[in-house]
C-alpha atoms as a PDB file:
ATOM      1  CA  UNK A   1      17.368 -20.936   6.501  1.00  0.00           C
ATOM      2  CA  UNK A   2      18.144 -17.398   8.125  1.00  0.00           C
ATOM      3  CA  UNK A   3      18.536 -16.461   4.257  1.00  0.00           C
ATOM      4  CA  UNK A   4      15.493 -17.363   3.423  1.00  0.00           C
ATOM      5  CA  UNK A   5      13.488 -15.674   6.022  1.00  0.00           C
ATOM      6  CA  UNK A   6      15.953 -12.541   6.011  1.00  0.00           C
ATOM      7  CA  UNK A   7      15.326 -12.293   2.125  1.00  0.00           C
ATOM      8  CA  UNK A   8      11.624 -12.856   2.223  1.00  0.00           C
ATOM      9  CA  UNK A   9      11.863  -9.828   4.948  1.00  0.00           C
ATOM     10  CA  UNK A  10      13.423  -7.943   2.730  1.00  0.00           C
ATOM     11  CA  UNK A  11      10.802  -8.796  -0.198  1.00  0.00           C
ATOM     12  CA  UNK A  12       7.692  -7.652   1.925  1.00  0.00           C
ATOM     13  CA  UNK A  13       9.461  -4.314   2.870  1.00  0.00           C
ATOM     14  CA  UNK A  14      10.439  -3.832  -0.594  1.00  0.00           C
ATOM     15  CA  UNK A  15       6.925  -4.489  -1.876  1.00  0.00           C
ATOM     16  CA  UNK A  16       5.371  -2.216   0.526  1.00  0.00           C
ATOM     17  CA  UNK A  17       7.444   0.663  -0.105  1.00  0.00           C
ATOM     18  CA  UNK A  18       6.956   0.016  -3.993  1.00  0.00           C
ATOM     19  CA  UNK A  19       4.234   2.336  -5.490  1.00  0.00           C
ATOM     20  CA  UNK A  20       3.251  -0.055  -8.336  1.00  0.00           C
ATOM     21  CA  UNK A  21       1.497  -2.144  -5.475  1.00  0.00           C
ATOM     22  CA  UNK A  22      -1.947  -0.547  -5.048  1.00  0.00           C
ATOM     23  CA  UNK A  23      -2.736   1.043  -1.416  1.00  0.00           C
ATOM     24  CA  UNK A  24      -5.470  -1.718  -0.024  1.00  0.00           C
ATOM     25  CA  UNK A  25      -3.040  -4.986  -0.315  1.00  0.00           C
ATOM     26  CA  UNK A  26      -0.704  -2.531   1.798  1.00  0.00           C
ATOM     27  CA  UNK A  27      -3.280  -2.492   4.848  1.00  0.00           C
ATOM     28  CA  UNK A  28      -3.250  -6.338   5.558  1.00  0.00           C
ATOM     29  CA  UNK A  29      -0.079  -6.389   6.724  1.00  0.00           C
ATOM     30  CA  UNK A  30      -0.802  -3.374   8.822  1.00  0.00           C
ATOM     31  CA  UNK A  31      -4.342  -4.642   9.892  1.00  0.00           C
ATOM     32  CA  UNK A  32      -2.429  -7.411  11.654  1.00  0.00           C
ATOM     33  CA  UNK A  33       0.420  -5.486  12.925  1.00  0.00           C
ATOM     34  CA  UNK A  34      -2.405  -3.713  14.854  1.00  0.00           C
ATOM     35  CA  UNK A  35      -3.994  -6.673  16.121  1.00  0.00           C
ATOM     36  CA  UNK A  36      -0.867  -8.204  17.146  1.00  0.00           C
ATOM     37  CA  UNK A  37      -0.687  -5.074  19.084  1.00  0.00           C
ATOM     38  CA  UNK A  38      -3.812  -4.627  20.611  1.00  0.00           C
ATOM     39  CA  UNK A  39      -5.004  -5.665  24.133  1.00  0.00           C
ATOM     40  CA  UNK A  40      -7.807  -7.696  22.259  1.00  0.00           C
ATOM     41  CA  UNK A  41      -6.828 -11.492  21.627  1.00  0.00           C
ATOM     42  CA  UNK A  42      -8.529 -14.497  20.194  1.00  0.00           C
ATOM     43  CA  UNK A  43      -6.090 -16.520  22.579  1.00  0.00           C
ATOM     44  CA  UNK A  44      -4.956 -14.551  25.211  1.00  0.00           C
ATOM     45  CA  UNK A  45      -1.276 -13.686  25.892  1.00  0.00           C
ATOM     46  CA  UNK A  46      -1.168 -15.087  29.473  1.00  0.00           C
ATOM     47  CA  UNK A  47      -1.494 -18.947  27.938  1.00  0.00           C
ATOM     48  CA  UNK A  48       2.134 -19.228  27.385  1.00  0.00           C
ATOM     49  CA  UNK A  49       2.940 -20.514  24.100  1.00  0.00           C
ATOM     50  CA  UNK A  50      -0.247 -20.449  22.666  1.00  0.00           C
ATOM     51  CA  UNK A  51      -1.058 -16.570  22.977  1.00  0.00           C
ATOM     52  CA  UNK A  52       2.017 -16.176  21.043  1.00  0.00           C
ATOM     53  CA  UNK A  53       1.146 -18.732  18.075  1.00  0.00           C
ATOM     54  CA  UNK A  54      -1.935 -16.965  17.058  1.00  0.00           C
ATOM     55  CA  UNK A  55      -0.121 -13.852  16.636  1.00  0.00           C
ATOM     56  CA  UNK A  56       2.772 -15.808  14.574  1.00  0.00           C
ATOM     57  CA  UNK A  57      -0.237 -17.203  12.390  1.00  0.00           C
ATOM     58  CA  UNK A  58      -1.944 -13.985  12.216  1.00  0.00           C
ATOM     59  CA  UNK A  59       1.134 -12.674  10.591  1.00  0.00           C
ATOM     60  CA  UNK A  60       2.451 -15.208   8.822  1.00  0.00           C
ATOM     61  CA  UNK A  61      -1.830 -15.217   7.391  1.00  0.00           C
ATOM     62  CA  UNK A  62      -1.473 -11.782   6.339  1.00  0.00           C
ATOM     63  CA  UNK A  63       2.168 -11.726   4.400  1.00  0.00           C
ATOM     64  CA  UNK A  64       0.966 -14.764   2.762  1.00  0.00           C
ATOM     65  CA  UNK A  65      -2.104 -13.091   1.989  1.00  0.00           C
ATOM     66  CA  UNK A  66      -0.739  -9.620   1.325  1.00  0.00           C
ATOM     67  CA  UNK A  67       2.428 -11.566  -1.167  1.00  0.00           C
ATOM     68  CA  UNK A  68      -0.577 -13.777  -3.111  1.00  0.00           C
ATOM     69  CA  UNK A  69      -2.280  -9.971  -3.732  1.00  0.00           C
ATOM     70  CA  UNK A  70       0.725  -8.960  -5.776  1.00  0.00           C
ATOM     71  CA  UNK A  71       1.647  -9.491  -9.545  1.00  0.00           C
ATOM     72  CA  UNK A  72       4.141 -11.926 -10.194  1.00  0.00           C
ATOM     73  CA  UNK A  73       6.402  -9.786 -12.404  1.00  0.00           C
ATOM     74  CA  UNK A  74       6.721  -6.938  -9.578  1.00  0.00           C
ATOM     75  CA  UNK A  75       7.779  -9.930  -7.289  1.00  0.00           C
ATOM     76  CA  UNK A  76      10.275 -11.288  -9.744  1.00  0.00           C
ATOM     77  CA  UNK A  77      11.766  -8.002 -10.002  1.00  0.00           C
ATOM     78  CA  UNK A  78      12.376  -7.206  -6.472  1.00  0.00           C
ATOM     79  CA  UNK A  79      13.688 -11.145  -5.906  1.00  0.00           C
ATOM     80  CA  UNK A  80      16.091 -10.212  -8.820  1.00  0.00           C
ATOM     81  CA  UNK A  81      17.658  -7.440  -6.981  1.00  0.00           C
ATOM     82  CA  UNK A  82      17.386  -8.839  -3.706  1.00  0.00           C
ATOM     83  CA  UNK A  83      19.131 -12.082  -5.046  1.00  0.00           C
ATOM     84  CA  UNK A  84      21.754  -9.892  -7.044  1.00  0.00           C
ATOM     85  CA  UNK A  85      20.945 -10.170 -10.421  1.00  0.00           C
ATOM     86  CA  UNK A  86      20.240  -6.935 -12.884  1.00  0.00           C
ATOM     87  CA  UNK A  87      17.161  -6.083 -14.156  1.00  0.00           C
ATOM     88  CA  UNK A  88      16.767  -4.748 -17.573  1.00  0.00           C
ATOM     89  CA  UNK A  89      15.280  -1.052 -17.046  1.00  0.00           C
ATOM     90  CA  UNK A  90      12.514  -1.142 -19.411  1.00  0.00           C
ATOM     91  CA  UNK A  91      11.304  -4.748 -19.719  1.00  0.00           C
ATOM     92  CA  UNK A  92      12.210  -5.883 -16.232  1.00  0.00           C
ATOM     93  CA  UNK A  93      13.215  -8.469 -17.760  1.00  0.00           C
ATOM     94  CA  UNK A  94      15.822 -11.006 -15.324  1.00  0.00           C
ATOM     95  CA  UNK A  95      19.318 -11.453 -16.301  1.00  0.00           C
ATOM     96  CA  UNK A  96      21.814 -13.214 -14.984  1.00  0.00           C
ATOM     97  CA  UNK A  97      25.211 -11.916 -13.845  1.00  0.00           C
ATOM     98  CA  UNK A  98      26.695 -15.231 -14.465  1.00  0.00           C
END
């Protein structure tokens, strides 16, 4: 499970530093970064629990959101490195090491 998430991290930061993923997908996730941080809620942050939650959604919304935005092929690629295999340089094309 800590896999999972830490290699699904490592997908979105890949993806965001990758210039073959246009500019305006790249400003969801950092629309909600900035209204996780910001004093304005739509549940405030003094409700225990529950002010928390809407920020997890809002985030987990906007990777979701920001992942769907993508092509497929440039996220096969970077799950290919990420999950060890090589990638063929000029078809990016998946092959396994095995």
């Amino acid at each position: 499970m800590i896999d999972k998430i830490r290699n699904e991290a490592r997908l979105i930061w890949r993806l965001l530093l990758d210039t073959r993923v246009p500019f305006w997908p790249k400003l969801i996730p950092a629309v909600a970064l900035l209204y996780i941080l910001s004093p304005i809620d739509l549940i405030p942050d003094v409700l225990i629990g529950l002010g928390q939650l809407d920020d997890l959604g809002i985030l987990l919304g906007s990777l979701r959101l920001f992942k769907s935005l993508i092509p497929e092929h440039l996220i096969e690629e970077h799950q290919a490195i990420i999950n060890g295999r090589v990638i063929e340089a000029r078809r990016y094309r998946v092959i396994d090491r095995e």
